[in-house]
C-alpha atoms as a PDB file:
ATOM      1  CA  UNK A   1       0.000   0.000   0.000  1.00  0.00           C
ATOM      2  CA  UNK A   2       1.375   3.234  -0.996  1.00  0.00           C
ATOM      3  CA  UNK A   3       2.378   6.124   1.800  1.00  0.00           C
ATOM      4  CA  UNK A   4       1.824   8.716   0.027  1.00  0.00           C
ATOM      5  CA  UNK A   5      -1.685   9.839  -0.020  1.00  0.00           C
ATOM      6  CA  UNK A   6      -1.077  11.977  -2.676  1.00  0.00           C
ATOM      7  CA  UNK A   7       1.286  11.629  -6.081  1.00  0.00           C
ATOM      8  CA  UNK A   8      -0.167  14.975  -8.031  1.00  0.00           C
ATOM      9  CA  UNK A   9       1.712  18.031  -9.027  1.00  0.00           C
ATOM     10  CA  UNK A  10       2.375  20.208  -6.391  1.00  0.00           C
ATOM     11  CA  UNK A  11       4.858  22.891  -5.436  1.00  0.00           C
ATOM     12  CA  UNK A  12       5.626  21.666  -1.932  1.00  0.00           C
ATOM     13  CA  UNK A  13       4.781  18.178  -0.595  1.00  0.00           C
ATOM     14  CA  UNK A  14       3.471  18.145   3.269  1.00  0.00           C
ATOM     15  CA  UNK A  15       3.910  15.559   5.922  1.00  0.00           C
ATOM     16  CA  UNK A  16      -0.254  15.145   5.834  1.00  0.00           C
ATOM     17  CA  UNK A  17       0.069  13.714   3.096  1.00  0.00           C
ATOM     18  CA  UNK A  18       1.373  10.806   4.010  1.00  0.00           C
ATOM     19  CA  UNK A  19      -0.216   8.275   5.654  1.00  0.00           C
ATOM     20  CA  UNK A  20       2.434   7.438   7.876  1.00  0.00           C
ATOM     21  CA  UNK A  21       4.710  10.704   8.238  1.00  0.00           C
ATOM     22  CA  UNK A  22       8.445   9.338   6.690  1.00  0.00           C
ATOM     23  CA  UNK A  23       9.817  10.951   9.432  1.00  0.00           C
ATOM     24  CA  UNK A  24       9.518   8.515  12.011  1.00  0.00           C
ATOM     25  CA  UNK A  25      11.688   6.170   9.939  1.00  0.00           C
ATOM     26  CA  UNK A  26      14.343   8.800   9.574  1.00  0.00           C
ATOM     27  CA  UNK A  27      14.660   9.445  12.880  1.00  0.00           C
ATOM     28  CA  UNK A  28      14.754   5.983  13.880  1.00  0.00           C
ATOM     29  CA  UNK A  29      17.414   5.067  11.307  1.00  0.00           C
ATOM     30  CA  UNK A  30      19.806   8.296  12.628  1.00  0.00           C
ATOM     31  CA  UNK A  31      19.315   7.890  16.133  1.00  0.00           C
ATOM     32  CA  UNK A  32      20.168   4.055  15.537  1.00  0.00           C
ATOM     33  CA  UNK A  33      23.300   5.030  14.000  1.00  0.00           C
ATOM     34  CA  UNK A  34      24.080   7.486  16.215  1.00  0.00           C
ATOM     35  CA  UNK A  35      24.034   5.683  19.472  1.00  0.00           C
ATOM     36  CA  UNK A  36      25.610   2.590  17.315  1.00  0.00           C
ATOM     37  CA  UNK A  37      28.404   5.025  16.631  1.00  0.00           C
ATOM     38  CA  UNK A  38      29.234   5.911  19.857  1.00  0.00           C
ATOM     39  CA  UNK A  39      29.093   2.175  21.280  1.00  0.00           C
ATOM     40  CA  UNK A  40      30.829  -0.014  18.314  1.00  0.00           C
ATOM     41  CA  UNK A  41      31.940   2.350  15.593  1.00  0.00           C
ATOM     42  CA  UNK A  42      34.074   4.596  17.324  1.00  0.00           C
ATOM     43  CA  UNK A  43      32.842   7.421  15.397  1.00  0.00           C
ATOM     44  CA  UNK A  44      34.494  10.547  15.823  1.00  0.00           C
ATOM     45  CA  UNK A  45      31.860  12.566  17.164  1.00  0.00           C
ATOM     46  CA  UNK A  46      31.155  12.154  20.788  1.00  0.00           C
ATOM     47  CA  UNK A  47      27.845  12.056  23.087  1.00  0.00           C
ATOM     48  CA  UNK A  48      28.343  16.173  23.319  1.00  0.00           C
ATOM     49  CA  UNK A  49      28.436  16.645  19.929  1.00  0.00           C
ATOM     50  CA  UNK A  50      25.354  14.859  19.694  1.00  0.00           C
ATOM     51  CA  UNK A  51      23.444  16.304  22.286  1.00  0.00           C
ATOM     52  CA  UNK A  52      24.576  20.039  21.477  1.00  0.00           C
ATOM     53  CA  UNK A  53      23.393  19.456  17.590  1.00  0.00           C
ATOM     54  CA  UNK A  54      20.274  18.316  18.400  1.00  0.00           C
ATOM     55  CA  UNK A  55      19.909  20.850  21.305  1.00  0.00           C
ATOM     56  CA  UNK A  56      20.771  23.987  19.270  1.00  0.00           C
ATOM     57  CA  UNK A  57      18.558  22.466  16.535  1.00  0.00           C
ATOM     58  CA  UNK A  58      15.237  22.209  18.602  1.00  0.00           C
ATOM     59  CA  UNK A  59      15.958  25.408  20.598  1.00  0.00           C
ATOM     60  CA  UNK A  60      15.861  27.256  17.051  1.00  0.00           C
ATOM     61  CA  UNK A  61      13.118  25.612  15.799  1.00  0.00           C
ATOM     62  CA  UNK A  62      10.687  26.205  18.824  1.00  0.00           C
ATOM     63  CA  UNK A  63      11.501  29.716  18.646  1.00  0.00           C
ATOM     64  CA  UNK A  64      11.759  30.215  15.173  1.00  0.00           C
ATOM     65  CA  UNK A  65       8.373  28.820  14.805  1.00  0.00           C
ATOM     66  CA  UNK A  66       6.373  30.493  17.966  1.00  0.00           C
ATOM     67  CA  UNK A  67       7.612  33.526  16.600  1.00  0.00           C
ATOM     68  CA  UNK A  68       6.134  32.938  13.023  1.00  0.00           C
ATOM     69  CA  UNK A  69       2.867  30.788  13.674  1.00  0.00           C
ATOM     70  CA  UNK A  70       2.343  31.658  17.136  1.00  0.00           C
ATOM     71  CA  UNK A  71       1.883  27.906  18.253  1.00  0.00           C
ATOM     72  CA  UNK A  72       4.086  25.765  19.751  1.00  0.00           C
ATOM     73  CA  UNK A  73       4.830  22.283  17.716  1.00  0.00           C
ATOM     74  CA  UNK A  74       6.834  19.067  18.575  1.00  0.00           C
ATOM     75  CA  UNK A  75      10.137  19.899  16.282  1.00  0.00           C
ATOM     76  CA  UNK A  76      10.549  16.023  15.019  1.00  0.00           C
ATOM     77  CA  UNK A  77      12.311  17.709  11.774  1.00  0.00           C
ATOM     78  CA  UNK A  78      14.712  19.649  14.443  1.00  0.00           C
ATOM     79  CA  UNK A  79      15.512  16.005  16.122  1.00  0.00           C
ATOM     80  CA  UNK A  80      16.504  14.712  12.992  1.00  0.00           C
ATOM     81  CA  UNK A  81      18.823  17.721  11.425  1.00  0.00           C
ATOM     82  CA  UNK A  82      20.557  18.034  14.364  1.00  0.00           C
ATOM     83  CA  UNK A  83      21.423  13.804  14.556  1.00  0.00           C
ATOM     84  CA  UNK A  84      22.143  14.503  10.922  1.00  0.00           C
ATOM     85  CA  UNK A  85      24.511  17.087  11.856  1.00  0.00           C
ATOM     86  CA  UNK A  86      26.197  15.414  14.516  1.00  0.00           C
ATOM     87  CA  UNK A  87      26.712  12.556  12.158  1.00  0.00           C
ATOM     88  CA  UNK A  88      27.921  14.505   9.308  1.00  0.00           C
ATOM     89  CA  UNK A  89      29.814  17.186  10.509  1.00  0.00           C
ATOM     90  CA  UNK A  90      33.696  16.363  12.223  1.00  0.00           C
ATOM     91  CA  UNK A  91      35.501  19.060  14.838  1.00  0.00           C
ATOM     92  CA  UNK A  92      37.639  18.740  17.861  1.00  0.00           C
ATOM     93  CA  UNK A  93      35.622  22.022  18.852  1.00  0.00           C
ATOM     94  CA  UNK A  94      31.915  21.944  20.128  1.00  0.00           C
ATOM     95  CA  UNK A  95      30.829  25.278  18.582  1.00  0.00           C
ATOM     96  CA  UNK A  96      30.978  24.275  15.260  1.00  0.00           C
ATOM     97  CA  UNK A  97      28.400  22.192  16.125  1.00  0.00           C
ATOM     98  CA  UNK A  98      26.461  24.608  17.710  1.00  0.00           C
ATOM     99  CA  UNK A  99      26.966  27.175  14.289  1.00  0.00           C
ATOM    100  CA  UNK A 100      25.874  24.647  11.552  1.00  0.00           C
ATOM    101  CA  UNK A 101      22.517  23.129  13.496  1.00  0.00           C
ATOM    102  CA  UNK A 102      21.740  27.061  14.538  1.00  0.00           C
ATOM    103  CA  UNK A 103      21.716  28.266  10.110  1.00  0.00           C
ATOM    104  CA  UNK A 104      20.344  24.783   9.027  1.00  0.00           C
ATOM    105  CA  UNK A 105      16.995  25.540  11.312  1.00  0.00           C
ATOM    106  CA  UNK A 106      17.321  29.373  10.623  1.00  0.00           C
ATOM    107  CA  UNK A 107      17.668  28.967   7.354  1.00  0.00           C
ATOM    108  CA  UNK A 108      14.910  26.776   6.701  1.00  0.00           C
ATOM    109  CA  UNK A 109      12.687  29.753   7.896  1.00  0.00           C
ATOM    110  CA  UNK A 110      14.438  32.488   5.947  1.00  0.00           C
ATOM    111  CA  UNK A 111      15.175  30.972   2.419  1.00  0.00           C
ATOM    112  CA  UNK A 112      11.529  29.825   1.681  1.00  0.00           C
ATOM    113  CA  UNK A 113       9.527  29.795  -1.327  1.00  0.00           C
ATOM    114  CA  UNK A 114       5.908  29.065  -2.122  1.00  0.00           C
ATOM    115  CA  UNK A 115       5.452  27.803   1.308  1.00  0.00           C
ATOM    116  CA  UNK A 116       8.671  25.528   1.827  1.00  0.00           C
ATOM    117  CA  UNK A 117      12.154  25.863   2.196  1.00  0.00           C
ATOM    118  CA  UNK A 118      14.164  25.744  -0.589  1.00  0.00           C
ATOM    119  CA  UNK A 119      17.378  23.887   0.463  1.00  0.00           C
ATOM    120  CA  UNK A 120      18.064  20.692   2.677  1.00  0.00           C
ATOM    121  CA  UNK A 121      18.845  22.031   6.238  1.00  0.00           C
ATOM    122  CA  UNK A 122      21.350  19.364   6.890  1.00  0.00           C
ATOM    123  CA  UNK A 123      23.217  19.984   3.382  1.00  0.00           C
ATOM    124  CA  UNK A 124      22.958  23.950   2.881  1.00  0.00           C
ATOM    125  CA  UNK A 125      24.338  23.798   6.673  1.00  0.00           C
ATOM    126  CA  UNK A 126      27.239  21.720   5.759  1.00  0.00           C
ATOM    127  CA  UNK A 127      28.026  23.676   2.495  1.00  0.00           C
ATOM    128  CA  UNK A 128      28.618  26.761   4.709  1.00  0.00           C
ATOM    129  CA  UNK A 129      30.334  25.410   7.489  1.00  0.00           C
ATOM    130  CA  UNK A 130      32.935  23.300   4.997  1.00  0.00           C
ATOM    131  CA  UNK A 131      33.171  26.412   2.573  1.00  0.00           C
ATOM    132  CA  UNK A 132      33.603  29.109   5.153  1.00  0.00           C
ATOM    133  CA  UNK A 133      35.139  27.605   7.571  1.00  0.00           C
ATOM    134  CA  UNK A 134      37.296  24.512   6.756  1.00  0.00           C
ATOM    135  CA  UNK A 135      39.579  24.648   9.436  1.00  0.00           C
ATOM    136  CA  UNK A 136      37.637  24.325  12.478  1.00  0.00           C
ATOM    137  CA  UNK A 137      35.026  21.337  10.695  1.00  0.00           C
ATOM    138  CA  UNK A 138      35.288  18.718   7.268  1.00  0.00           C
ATOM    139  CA  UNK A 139      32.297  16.333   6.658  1.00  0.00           C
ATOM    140  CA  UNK A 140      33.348  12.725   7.891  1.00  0.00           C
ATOM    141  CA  UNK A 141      33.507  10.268   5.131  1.00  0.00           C
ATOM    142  CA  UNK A 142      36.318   7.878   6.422  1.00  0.00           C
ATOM    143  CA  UNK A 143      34.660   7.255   9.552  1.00  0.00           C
ATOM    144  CA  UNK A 144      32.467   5.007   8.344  1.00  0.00           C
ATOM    145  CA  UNK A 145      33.599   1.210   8.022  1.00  0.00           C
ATOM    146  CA  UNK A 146      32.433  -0.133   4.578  1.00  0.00           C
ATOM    147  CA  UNK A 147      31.912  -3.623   7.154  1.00  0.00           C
ATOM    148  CA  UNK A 148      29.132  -5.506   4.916  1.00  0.00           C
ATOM    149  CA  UNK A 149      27.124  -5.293   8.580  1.00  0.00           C
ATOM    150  CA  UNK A 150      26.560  -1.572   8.164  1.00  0.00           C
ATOM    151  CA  UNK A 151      26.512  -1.973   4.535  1.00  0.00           C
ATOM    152  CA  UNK A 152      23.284  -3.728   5.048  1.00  0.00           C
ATOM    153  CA  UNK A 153      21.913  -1.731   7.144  1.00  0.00           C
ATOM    154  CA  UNK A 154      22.011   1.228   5.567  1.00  0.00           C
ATOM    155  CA  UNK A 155      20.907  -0.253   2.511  1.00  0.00           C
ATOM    156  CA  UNK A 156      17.279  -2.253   4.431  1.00  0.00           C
ATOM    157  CA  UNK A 157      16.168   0.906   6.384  1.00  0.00           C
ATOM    158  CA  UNK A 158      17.384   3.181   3.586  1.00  0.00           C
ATOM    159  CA  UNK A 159      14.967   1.199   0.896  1.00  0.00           C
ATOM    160  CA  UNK A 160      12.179   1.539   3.977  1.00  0.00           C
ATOM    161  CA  UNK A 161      12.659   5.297   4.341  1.00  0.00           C
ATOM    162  CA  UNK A 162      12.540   6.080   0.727  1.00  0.00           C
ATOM    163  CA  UNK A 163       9.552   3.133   0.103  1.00  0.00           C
ATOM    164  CA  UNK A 164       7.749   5.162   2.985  1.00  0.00           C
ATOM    165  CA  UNK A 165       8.560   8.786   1.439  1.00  0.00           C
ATOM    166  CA  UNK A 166       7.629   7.657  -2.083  1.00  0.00           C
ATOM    167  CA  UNK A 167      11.772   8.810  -3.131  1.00  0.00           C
ATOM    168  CA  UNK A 168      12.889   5.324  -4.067  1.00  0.00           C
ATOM    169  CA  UNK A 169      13.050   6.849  -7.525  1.00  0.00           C
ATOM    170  CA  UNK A 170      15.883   9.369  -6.759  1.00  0.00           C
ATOM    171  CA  UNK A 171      17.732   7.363  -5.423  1.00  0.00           C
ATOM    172  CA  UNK A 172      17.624   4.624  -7.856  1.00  0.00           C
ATOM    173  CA  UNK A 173      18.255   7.568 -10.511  1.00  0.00           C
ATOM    174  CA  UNK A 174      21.236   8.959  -8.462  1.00  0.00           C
ATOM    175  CA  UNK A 175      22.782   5.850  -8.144  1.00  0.00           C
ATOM    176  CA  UNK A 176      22.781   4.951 -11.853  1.00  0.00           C
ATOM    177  CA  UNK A 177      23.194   8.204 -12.665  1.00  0.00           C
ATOM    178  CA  UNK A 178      26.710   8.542 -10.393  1.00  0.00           C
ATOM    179  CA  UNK A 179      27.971   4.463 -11.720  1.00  0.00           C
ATOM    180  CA  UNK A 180      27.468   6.094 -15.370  1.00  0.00           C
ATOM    181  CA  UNK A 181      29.834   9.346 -14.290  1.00  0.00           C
ATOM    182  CA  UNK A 182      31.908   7.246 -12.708  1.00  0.00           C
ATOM    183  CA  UNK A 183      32.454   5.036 -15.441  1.00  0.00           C
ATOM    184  CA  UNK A 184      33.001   8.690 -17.449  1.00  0.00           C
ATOM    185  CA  UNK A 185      35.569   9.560 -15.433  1.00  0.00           C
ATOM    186  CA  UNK A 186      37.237   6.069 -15.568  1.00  0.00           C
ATOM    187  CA  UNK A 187      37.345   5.882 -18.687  1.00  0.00           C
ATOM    188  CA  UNK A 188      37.792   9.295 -20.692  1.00  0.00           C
ATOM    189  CA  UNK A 189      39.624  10.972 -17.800  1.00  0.00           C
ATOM    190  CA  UNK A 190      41.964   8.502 -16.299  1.00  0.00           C
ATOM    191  CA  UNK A 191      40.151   8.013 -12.800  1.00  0.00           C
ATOM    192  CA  UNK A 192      41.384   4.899 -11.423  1.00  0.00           C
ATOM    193  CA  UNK A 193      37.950   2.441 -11.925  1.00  0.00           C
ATOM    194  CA  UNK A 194      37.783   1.156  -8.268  1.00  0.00           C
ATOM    195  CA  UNK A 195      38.681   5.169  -7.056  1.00  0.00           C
ATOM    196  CA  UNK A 196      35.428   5.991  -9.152  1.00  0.00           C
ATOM    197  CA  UNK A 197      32.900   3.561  -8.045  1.00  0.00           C
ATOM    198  CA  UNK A 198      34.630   3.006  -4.756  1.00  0.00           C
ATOM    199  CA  UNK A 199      31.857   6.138  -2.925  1.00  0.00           C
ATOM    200  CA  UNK A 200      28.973   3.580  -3.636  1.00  0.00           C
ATOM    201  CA  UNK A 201      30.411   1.484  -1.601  1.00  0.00           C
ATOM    202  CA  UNK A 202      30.313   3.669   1.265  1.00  0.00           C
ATOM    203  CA  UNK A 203      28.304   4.892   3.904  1.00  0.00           C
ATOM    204  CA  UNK A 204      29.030   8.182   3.579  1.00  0.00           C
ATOM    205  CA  UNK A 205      27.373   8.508  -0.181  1.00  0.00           C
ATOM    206  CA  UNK A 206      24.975   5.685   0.966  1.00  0.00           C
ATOM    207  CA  UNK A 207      23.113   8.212   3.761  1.00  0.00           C
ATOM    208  CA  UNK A 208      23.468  11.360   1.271  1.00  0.00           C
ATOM    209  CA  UNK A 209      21.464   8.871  -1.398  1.00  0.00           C
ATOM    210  CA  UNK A 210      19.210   7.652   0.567  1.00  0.00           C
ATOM    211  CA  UNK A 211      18.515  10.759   3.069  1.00  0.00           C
ATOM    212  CA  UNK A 212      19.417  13.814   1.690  1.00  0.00           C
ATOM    213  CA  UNK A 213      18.533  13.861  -1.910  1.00  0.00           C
ATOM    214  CA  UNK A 214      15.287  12.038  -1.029  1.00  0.00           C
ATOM    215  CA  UNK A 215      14.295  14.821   1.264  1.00  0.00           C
ATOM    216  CA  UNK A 216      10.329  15.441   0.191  1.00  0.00           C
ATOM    217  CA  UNK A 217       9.906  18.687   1.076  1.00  0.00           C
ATOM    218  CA  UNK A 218      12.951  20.089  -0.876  1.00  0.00           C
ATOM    219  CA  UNK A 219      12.805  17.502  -4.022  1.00  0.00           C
ATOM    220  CA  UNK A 220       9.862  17.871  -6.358  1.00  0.00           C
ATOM    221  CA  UNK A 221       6.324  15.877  -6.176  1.00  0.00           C
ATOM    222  CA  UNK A 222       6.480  14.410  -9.538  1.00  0.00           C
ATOM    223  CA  UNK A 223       8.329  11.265 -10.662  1.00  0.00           C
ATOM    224  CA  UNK A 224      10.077  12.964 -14.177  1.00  0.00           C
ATOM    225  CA  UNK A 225      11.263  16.033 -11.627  1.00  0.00           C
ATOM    226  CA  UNK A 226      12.956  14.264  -9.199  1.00  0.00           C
ATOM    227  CA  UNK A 227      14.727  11.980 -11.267  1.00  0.00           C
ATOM    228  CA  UNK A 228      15.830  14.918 -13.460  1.00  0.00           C
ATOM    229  CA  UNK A 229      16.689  16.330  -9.929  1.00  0.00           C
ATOM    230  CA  UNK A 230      18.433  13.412  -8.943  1.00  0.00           C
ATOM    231  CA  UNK A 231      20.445  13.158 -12.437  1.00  0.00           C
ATOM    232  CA  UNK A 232      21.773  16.799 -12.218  1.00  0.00           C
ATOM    233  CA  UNK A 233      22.857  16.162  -8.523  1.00  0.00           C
ATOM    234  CA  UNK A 234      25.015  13.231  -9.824  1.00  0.00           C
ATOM    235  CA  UNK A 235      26.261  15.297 -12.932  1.00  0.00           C
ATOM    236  CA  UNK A 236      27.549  18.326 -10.934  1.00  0.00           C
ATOM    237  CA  UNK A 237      28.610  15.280  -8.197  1.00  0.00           C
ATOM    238  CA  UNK A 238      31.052  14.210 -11.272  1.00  0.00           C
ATOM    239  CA  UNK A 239      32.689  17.643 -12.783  1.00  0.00           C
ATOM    240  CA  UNK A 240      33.435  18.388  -9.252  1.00  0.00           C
ATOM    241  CA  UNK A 241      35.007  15.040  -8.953  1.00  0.00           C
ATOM    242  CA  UNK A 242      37.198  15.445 -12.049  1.00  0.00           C
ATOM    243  CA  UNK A 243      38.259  18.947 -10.816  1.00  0.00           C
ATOM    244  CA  UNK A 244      39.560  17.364  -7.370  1.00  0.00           C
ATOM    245  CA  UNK A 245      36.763  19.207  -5.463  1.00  0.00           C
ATOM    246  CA  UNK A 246      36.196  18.106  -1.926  1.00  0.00           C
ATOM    247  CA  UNK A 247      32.761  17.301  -0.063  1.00  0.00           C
ATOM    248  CA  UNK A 248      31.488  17.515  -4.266  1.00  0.00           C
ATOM    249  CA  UNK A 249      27.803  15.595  -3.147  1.00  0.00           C
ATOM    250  CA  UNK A 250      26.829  18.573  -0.677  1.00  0.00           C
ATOM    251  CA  UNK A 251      27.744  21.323  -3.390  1.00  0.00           C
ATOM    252  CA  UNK A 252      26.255  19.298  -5.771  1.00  0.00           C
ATOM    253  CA  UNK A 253      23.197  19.387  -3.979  1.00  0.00           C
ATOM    254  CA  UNK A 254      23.217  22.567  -2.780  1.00  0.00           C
ATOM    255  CA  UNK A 255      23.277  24.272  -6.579  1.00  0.00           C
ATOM    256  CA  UNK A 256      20.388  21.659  -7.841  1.00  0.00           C
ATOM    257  CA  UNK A 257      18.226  23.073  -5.013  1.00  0.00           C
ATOM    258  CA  UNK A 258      19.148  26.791  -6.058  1.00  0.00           C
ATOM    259  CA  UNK A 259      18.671  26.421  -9.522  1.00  0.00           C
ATOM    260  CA  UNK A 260      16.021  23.803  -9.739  1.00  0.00           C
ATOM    261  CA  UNK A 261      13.360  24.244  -7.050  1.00  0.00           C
ATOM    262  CA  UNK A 262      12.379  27.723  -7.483  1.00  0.00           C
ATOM    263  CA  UNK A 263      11.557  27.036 -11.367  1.00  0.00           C
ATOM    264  CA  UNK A 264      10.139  23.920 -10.311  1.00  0.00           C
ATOM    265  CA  UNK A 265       7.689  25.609  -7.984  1.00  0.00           C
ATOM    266  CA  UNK A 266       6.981  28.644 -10.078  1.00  0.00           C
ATOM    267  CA  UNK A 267       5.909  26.032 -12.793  1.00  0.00           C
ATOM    268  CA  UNK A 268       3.889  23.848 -10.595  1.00  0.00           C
ATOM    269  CA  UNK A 269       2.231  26.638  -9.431  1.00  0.00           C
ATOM    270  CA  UNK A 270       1.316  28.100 -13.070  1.00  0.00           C
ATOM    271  CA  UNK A 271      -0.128  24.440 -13.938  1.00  0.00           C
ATOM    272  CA  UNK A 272      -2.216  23.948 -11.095  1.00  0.00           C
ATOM    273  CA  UNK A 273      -3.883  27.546 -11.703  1.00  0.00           C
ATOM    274  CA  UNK A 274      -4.484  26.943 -15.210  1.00  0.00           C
ATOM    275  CA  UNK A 275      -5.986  23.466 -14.385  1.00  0.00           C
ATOM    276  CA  UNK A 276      -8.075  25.482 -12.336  1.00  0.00           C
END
């Protein structure tokens, strides 16, 4: 039985439509790894890195939205941006931390357009953060053990988050899309084959695939969209590649949303009223 309640054109998807809201899954997933992390991976990242992500995250997002809807809501997306932070983001320091979850919440209120926010919180976070500020925090790919255990995992509740969000498609079309670059870049640039398809094979690209690009409220509604979405994200993924580039998936991302979603949404909008 399908999640999603609704599959029509729309500018912004919302959690009501969704039978079961995604998010559960999400957060089960993160806060799984997170706590797995700190018991048998050895991640980097300790217990108050965790707990001042997620804390700076839901801080900001009660305020931010008492201030602009005058109610006070449970901030389940908060809980989950700031595990995603804590997870994704690597400093000996603890205000880092602190920084990125404050503009991924903040700037999910101020960079909005027909009704939702334009970039991933998580991702337009970590741009800034690794852009501006490189020597106090780098994203943490090597931390992750390619161990067929966690390959697993990530791969079985990955499939169930996306089955539940209706997003299997993008990542399906990412994947595919980042094998065929990478086969590119093997072949007509000289990347070494097992460099180039050596990401898939690793957590780090596995959570951006199946949590990041798959985000519903900043990918588009229709099937043809996101897996145009999902192509271009694997495209820019690749010239940054081939131009040494480092962290290329989150800048990757990060220009798909900017030049992508507003169209989208203008367009979706201009079909609906015409349909009208």
């Amino acid at each position: 039985m399908r999640n999603e309640l609704r599959t029509d054109l729309r500018p912004v998807v919302s959690w009501r439509d969704y039978r079961l809201d995604p998010r559960y899954f999400i957060l089960l997933f993160l806060s799984s790894f997170a706590i797995a992390g700190q018991v048998y991976l050895g991640f980097f990242q300790k217990w108050d890195a965790v707990l001042i992500s997620v804390a700076c995250t839901t801080i900001t997002e009660l305020i931010l939205c008492r201030c602009t809807t005058k109610t006070w809501q449970f901030p389940l997306s908060a809980v989950i941006t700031g595990i995603g932070i804590s997870l994704l983001l690597s400093s000996n320091l603890l205000w880092p931390y602190a920084l990125a979850s404050f503009l991924a919440i903040a700037l999910k209120y101020m960079i909005r357009f027909k009704g939702g926010h334009v970039f991933n919180p998580n991702n337009v976070a970590m741009v800034l953060m690794l852009f501006f500020l490189p020597q106090y925090a780098v994203s943490t790919p090597k931390q992750w053990t390619n161990g067929i255990g966690v390959m697993l995992t990530i791969l079985c509740l990955g499939i169930l988050v996306c089955y539940m969000a209706n997003r299997l498609d993008s990542v399906l079309a990412f994947l595919g899309s980042f094998t065929l670059f990478a086969l590119v870049r093997h072949f007509l640039f000289g990347a070494p084959l097992l460099a180039a398809l050596g990401p898939l094979m690793g957590a780090s690209l596995q959570l951006f695939a199946f949590f990041m690009i798959t985000d519903p409220k900043s990918t588009p509604s229709t099937r043809k969209a996101r897996i145009l979405f999902a192509f271009l994200v694997a495209l820019l993924d690749a010239v940054f590649r081939i131009n040494r580039i480092a962290n290329p998936q989150f800048y990757a991302l990060f220009l798909v949303c900017l030049i992508l979603v507003i169209p989208y949404r203008i367009w979706a909008s201009r079909q609906i009223s015409l349909a009208q």
